[in-house]
Protein backbone atom coordinates (compact mmCIF):
# COMPACT_ATOMS: atom_id res chain seq x y z
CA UNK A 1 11.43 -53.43 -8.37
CA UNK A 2 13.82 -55.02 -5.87
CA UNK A 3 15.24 -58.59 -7.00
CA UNK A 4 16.73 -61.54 -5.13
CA UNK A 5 19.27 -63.30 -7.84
CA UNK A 6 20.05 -67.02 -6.85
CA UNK A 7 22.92 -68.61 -9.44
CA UNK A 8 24.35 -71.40 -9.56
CA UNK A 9 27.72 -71.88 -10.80
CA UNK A 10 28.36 -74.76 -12.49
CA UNK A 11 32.03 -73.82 -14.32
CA UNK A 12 32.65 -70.20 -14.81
CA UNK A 13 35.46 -68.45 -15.92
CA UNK A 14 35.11 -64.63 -16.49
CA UNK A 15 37.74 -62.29 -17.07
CA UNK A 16 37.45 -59.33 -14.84
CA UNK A 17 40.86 -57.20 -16.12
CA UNK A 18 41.50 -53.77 -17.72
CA UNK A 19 39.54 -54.48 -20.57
CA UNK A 20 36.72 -53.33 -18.49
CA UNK A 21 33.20 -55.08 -19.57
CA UNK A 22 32.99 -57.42 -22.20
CA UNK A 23 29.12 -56.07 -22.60
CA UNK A 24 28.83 -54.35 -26.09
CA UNK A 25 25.17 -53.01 -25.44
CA UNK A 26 24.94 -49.04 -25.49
CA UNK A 27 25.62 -47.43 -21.60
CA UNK A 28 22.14 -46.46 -20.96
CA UNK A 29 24.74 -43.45 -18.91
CA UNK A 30 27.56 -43.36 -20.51
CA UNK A 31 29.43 -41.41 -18.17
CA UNK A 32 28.88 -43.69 -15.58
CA UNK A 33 30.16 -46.52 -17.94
CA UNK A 34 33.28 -44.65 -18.40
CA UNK A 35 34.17 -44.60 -14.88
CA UNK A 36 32.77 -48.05 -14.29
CA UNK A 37 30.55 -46.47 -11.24
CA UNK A 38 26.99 -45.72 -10.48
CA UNK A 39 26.83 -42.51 -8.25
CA UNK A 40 25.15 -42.74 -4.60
CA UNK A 41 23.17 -39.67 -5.91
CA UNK A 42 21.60 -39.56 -9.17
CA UNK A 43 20.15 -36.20 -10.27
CA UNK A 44 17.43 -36.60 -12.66
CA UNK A 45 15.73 -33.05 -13.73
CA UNK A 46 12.72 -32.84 -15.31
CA UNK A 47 12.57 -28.89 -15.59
CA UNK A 48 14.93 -25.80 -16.45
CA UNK A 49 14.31 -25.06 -12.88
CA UNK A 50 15.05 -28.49 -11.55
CA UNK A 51 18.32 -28.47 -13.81
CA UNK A 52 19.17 -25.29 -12.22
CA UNK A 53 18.66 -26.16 -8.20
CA UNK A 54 20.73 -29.75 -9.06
CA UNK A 55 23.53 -28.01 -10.62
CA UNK A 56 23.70 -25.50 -7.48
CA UNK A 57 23.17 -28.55 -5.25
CA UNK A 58 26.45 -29.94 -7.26
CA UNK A 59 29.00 -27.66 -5.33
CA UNK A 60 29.66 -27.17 -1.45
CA UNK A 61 29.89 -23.84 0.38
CA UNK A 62 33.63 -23.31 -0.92
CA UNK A 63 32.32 -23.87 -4.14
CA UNK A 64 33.92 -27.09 -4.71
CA UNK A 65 32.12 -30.08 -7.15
CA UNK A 66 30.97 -32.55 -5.00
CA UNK A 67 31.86 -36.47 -4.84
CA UNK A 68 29.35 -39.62 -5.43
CA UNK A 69 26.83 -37.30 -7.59
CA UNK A 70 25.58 -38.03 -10.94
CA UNK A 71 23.19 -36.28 -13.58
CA UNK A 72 20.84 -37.80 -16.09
CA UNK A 73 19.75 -35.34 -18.32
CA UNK A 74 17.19 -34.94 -21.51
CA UNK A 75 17.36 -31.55 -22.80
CA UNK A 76 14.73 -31.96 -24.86
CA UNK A 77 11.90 -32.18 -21.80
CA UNK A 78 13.09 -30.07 -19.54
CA UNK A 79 9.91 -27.81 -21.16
CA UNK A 80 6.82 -28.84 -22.38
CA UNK A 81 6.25 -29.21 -26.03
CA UNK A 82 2.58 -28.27 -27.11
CA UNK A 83 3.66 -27.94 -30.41
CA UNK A 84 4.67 -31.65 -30.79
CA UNK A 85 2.25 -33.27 -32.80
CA UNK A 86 1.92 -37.27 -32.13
CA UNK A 87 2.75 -37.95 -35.50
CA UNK A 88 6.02 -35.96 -35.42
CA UNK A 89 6.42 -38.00 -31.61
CA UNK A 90 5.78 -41.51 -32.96
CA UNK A 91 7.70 -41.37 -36.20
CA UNK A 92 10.63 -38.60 -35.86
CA UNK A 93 12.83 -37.58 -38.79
CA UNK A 94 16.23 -37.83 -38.08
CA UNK A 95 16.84 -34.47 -36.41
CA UNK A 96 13.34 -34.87 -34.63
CA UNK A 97 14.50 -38.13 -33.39
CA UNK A 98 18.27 -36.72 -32.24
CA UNK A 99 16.80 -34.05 -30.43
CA UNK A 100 13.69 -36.21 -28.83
CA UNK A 101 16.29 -39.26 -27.60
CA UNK A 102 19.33 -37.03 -26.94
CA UNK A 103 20.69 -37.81 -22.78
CA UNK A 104 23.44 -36.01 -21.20
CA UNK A 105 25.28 -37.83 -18.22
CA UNK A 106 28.02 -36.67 -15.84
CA UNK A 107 29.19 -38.03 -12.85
CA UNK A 108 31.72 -37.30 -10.01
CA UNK A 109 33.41 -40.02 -7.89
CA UNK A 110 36.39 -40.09 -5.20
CA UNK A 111 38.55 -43.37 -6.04
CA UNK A 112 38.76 -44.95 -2.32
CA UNK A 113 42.09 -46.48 -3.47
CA UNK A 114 44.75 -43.47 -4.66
CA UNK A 115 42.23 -41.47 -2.90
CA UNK A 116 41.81 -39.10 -6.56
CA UNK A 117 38.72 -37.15 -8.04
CA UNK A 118 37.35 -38.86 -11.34
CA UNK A 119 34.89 -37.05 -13.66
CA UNK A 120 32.91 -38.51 -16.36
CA UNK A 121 30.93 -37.14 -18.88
CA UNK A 122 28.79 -38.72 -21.57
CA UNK A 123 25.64 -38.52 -24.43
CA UNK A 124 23.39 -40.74 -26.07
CA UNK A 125 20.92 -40.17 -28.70
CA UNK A 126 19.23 -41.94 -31.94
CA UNK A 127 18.85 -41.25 -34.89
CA UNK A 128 16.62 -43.56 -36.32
CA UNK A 129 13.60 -45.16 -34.10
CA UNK A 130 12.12 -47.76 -36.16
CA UNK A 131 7.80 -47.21 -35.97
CA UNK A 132 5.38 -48.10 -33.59
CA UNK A 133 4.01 -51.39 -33.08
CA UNK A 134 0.17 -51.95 -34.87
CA UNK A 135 -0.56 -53.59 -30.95
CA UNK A 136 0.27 -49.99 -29.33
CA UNK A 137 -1.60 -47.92 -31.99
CA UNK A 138 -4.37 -49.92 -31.06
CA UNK A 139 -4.12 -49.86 -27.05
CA UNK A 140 -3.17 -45.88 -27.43
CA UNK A 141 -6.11 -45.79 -28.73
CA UNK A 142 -8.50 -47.90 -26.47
CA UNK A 143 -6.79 -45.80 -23.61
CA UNK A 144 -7.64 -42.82 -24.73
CA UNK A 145 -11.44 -43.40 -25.49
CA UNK A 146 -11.24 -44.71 -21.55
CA UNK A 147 -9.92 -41.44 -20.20
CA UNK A 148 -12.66 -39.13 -22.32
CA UNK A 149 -15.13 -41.85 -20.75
CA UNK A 150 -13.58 -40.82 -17.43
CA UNK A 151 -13.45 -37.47 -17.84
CA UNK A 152 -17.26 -37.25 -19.15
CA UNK A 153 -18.27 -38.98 -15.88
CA UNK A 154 -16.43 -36.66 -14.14
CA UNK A 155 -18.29 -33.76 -16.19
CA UNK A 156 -21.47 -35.13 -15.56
CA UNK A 157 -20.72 -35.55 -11.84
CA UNK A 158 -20.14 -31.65 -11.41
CA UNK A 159 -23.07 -31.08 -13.03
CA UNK A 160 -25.22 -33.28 -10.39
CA UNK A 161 -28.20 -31.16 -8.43
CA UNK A 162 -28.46 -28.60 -11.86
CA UNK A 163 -28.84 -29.86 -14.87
CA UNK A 164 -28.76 -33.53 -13.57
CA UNK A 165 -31.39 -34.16 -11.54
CA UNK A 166 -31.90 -38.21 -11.98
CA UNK A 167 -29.44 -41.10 -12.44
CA UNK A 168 -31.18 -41.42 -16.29
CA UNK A 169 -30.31 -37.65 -17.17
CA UNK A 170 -26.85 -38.69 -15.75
CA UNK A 171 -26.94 -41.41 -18.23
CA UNK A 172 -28.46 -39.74 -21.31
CA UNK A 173 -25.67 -37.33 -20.49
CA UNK A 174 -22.38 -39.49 -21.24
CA UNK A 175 -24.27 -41.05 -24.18
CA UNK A 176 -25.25 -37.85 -25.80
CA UNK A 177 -21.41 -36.56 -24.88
CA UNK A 178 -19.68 -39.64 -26.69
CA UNK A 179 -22.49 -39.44 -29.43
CA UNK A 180 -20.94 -35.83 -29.72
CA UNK A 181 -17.40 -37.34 -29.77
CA UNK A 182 -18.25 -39.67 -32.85
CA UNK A 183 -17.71 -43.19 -30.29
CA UNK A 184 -18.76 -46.12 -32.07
CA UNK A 185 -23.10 -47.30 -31.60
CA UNK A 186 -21.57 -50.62 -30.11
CA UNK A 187 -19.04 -48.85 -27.54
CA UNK A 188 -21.60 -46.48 -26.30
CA UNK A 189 -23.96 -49.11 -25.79
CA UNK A 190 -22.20 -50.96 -23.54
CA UNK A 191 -21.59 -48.37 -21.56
CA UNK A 192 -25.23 -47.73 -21.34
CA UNK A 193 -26.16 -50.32 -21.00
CA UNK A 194 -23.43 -51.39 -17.91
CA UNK A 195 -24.54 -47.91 -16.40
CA UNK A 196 -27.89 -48.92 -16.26
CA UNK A 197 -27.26 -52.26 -14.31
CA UNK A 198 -25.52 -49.85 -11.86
CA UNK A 199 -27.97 -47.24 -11.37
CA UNK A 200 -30.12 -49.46 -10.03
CA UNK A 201 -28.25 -49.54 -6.24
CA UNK A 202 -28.82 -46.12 -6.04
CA UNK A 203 -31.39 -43.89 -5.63
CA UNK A 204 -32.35 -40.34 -7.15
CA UNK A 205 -30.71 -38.21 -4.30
CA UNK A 206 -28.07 -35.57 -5.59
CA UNK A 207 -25.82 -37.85 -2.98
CA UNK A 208 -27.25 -41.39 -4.62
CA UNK A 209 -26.52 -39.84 -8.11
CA UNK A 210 -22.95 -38.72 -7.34
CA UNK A 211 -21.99 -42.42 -5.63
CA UNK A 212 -23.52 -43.77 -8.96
CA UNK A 213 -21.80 -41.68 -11.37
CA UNK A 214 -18.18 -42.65 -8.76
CA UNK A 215 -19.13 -46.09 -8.72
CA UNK A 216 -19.16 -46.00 -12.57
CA UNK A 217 -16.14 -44.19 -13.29
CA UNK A 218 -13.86 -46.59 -10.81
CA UNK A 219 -14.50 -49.34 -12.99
CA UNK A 220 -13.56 -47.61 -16.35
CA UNK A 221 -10.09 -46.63 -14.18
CA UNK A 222 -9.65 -49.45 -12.94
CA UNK A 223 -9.52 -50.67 -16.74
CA UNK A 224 -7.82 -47.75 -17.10
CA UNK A 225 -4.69 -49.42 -15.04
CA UNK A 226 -4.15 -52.58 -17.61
CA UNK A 227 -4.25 -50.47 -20.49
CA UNK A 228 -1.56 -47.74 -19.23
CA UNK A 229 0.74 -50.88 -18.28
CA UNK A 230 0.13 -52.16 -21.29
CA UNK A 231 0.81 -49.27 -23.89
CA UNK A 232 4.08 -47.96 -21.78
CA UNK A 233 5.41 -52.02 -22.23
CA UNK A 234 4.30 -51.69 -26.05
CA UNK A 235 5.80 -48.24 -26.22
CA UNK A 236 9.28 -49.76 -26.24
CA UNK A 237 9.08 -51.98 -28.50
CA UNK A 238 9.79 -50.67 -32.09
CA UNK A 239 9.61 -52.52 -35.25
CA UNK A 240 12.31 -51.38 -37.97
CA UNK A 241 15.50 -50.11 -38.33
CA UNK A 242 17.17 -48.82 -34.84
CA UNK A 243 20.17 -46.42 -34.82
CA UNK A 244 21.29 -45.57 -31.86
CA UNK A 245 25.06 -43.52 -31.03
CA UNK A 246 26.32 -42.94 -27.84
CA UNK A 247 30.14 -41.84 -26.47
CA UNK A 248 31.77 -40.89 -22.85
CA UNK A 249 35.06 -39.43 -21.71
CA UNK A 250 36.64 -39.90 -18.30
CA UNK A 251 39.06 -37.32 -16.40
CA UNK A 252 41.08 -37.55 -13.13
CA UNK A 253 40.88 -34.29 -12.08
CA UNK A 254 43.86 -34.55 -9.50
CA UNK A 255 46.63 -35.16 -11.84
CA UNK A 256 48.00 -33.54 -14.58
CA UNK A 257 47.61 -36.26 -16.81
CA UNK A 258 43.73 -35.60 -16.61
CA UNK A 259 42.30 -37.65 -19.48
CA UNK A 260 42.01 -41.06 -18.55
CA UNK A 261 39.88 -43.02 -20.92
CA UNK A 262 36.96 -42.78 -23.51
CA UNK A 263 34.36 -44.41 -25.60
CA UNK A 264 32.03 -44.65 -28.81
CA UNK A 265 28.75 -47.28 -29.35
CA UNK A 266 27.46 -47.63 -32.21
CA UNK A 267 24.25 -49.51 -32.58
CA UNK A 268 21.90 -50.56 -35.04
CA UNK A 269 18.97 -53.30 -34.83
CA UNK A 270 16.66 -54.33 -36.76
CA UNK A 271 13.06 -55.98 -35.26
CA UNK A 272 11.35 -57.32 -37.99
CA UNK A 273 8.89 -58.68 -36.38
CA UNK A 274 7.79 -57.65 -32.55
CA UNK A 275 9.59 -60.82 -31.27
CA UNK A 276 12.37 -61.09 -34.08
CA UNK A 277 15.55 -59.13 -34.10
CA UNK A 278 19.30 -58.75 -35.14
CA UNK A 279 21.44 -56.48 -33.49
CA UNK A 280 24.95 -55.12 -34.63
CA UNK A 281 27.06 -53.47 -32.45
CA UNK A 282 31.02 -50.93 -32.80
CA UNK A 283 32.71 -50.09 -30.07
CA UNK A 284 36.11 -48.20 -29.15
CA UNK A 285 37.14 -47.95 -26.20
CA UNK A 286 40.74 -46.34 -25.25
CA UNK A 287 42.78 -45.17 -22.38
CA UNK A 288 45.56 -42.95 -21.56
CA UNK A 289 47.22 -44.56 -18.81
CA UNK A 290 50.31 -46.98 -19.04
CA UNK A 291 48.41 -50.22 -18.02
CA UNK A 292 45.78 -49.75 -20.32
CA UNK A 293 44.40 -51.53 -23.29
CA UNK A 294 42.53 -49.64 -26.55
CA UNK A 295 39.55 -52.23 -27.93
CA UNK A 296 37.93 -52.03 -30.81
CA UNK A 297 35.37 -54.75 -31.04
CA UNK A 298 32.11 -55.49 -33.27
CA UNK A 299 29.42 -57.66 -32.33
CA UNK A 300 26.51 -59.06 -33.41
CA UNK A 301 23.14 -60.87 -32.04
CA UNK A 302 19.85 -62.53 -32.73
CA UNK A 303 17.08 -62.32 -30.63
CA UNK A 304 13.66 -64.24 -30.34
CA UNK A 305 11.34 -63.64 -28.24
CA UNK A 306 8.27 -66.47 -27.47
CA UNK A 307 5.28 -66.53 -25.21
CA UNK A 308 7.69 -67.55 -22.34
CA UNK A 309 11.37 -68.51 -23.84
CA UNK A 310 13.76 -65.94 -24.73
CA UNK A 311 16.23 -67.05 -26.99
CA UNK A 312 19.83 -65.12 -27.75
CA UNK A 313 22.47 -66.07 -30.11
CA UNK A 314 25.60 -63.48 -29.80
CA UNK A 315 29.48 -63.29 -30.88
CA UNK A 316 31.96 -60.06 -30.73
CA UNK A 317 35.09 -59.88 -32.38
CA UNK A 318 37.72 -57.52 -31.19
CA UNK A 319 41.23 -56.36 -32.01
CA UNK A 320 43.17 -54.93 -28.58
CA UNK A 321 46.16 -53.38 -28.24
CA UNK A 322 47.54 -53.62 -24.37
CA UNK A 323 50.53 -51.51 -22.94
CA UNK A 324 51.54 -54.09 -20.57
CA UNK A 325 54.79 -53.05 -17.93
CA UNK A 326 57.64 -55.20 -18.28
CA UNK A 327 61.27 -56.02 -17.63
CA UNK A 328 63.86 -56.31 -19.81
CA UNK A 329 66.84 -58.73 -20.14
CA UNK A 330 68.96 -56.13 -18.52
CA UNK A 331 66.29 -56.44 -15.90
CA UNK A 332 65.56 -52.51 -16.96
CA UNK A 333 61.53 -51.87 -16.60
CA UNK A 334 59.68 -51.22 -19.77
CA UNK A 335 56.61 -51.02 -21.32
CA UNK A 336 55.77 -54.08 -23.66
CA UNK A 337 53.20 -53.14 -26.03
CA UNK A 338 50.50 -56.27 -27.20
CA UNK A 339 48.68 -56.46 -29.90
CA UNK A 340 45.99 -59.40 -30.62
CA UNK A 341 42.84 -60.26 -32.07
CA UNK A 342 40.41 -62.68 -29.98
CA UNK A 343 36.67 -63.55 -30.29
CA UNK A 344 33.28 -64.17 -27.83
CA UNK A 345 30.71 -66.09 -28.67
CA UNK A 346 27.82 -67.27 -26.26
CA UNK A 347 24.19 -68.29 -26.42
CA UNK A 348 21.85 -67.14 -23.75
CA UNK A 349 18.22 -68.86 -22.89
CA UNK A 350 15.58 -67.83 -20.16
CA UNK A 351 12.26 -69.62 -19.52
CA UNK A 352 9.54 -67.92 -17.78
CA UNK A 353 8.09 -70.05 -14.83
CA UNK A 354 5.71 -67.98 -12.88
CA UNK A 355 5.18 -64.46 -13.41
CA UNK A 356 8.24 -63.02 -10.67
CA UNK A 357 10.52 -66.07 -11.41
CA UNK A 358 12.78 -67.66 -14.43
CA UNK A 359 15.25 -69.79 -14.90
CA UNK A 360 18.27 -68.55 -16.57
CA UNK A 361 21.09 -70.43 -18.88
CA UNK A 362 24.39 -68.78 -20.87
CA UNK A 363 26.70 -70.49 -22.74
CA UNK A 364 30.07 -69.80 -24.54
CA UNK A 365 33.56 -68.74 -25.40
CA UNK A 366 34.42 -65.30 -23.63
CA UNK A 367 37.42 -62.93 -24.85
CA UNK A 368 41.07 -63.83 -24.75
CA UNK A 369 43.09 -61.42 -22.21
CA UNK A 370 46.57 -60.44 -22.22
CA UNK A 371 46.48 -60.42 -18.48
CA UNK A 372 45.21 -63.63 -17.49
CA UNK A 373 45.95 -66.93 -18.85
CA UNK A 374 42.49 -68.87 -19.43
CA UNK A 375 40.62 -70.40 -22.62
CA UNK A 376 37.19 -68.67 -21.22
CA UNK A 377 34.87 -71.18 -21.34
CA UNK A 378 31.86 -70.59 -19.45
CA UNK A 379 28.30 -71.90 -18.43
CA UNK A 380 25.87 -70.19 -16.04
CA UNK A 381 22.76 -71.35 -14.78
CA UNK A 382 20.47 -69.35 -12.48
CA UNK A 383 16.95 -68.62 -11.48
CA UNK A 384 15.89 -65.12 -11.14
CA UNK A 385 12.97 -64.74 -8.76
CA UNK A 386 11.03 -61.00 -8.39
CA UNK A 387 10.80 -60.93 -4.30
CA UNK A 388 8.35 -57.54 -4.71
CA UNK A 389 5.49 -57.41 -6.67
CA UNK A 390 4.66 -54.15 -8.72
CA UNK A 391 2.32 -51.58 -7.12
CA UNK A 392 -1.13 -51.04 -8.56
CA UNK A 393 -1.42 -48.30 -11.04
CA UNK A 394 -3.24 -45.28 -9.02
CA UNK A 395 -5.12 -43.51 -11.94
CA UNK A 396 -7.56 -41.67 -9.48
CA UNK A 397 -7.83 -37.74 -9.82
CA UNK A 398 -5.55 -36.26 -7.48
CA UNK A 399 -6.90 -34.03 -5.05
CA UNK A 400 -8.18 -29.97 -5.45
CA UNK A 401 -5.55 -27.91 -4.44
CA UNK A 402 -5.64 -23.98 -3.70
């Protein structure tokens, strides 16, 4: 979804120096993070044969990796797993859950500045996942009695001009079907009993019968549409204990000096309710190059989430040490090494106007930086207004193909 941001600034001071970002949360691509870059060409496979074509699509005729490309890899479904029970899905052990969440990034870039090759390269996985939500069990399960409805319809409408020959025998077919299927009395008769109100703008033709049975099975898609929004929004949220690891390295591959920088996350969270959660975040960041700076910072958060106010309480400590170039008395130059311990601490709050827009507040102290001279005080205030709306979910059979 495309989004217009409109802030307003009302005092901000942000430090934008070698520390890179003072965001804790886990790279969702961590090799990407490590080279602070988002590639012009992101390479998602979904397949063993898909991985294979993007890595050959990787290199030029000379055989040379190409520039601006990124992949986003999850080993794990690159094949189809029929022997994945749901139960083994929804509440992984811990090697279950490594191998279900584990991502492998990598991304190339050309620095437009010294003109160099960068590579980055970077993995993410959990190892705890907390359990489903009660509300998703129970809209998983609503979902799927809706597709069997829609696929019984569909059964019944290949079956139209044999061995249904009226729009009742259509009807006493997707009864006696979900009878077979152990449906609830109540659920089946509604259905009947809404399929009845319908049948009666049609007639008995094998044409009339067929535009009956369609008519009937776009409205249980159409339902169909709210509930599949609705159980992959509930699908993300977890209650429980959340354990999530993730760690990047970054190369210049045009100097000798190839290692440049890396990274580790660690997460864990804990919702304790759906709209209730603490967060605690490591990370350690360090580089190899003389103006860098190696961080080490831990953070924590709370989180609530109402009907239309978010609420977020955060603060990161973090102990640096910066390898700053310098002069010395005998006006000699030198590298001056800096060590320091400094703190963040902000409080974020959105309110939900309308549907596409919000209006956004932060708050706080930002981190202390051995490059630039400020106290980091900071307020923002901002609306953030959805200019597209999402499309409609299309759940309509696709099409026979030969």
């Amino acid at each position: 979804m495309s989004k217009i941001i409109i802030v307003i600034l009302t005092t901000l001071v942000l430090q934008v120096n070698a520390q890179q970002s003072t965001d804790m949360v886990l790279p969702s691509s961590p090799a990407f993070s490590i080279l602070n870059y988002e590639p012009s060409v992101v390479m998602k496979p979904t397949s063993n044969k898909d991985l294979g074509a993007d890595i050959l699509n990787s290199f030029d005729e000379q055989g040379k990796l190409l520039m601006n490309i990124g992949l986003d890899v999850s080993p794990y479904w690159l094949k189809s797993r029929p022997t994945l029970t749901r139960e083994q899905y929804l509440n992984p052990g811990v090697g279950q859950c490594f191998i279900q969440s584990l991502n492998i990034s990598a991304a190339t870039v050309k620095d437009s500045i010294t003109n160099q090759n960068k590579l980055g390269a970077g993995i993410r996985f959990k190892l705890v996942n907390g359990r489903p939500l009660p509300e998703y069990l129970k809209a998983e399960k609503e979902l799927n009695t809706q597709l069997n409805i829609s696929n019984i319809i569909g059964g019944a409408i290949a079956q139209v001009g044999t061995a249904i020959q009226t729009r009742l025998a259509a009807i006493n077919f997707i009864v006696s079907n979900l009878t077979a299927l152990n449906y609830s009395t109540n659920l089946i008769e509604q259905l009947q009993q809404a399929a009845t109100a319908r049948a009666e703008n049609f007639d008995d033709s094998p044409g009339g019968i067929r535009n009956f049975l369609t008519d009937l099975n776009s409205t249980v898609i159409d339902s169909n549409g709210a509930l599949v929004e609705k159980v992959a929004h509930l699908n993300k949220k977890r209650t429980g204990l959340i354990i999530e690891i993730a760690a990047a390295t970054g190369f210049n591959s045009s100097s000798k000096k190839s290692f440049e920088r890396g990274g580790i996350w660690l997460n864990a969270s804990n919702y304790f309710t759906p709209s209730d959660a603490w967060t605690i975040t490591a990370r350690y960041l360090f580089a190899n190059k003389d103006s860098g700076i190696n961080n080490f910072d831990i953070g924590f958060s709370y989180i609530k989430e109402l009907n239309k106010i978010n609420i977020a309480v955060e603060g990161a400590f973090r102990w640096y040490n910066a390898s700053i170039p310098d002069i010395n008395s005998n006006n000699q130059p030198i590298t001056r090494t800096e060590k320091d311990f400094t703190y963040r601490l902000s409080a974020q709050g959105s309110y939900r106007i309308f549907a596409d827009v919000s209006f956004n507040i932060s708050v706080g102290k930002d981190f202390n930086a051995p490059f630039i001279s400020s106290n980091g005080f900071f307020s923002v205030f901002g609306f953030n207004y959805s200019l597209f709306r999402k499309p409609a979910v299309n759940l309509a059979p696709a099409p026979a193909t030969n």
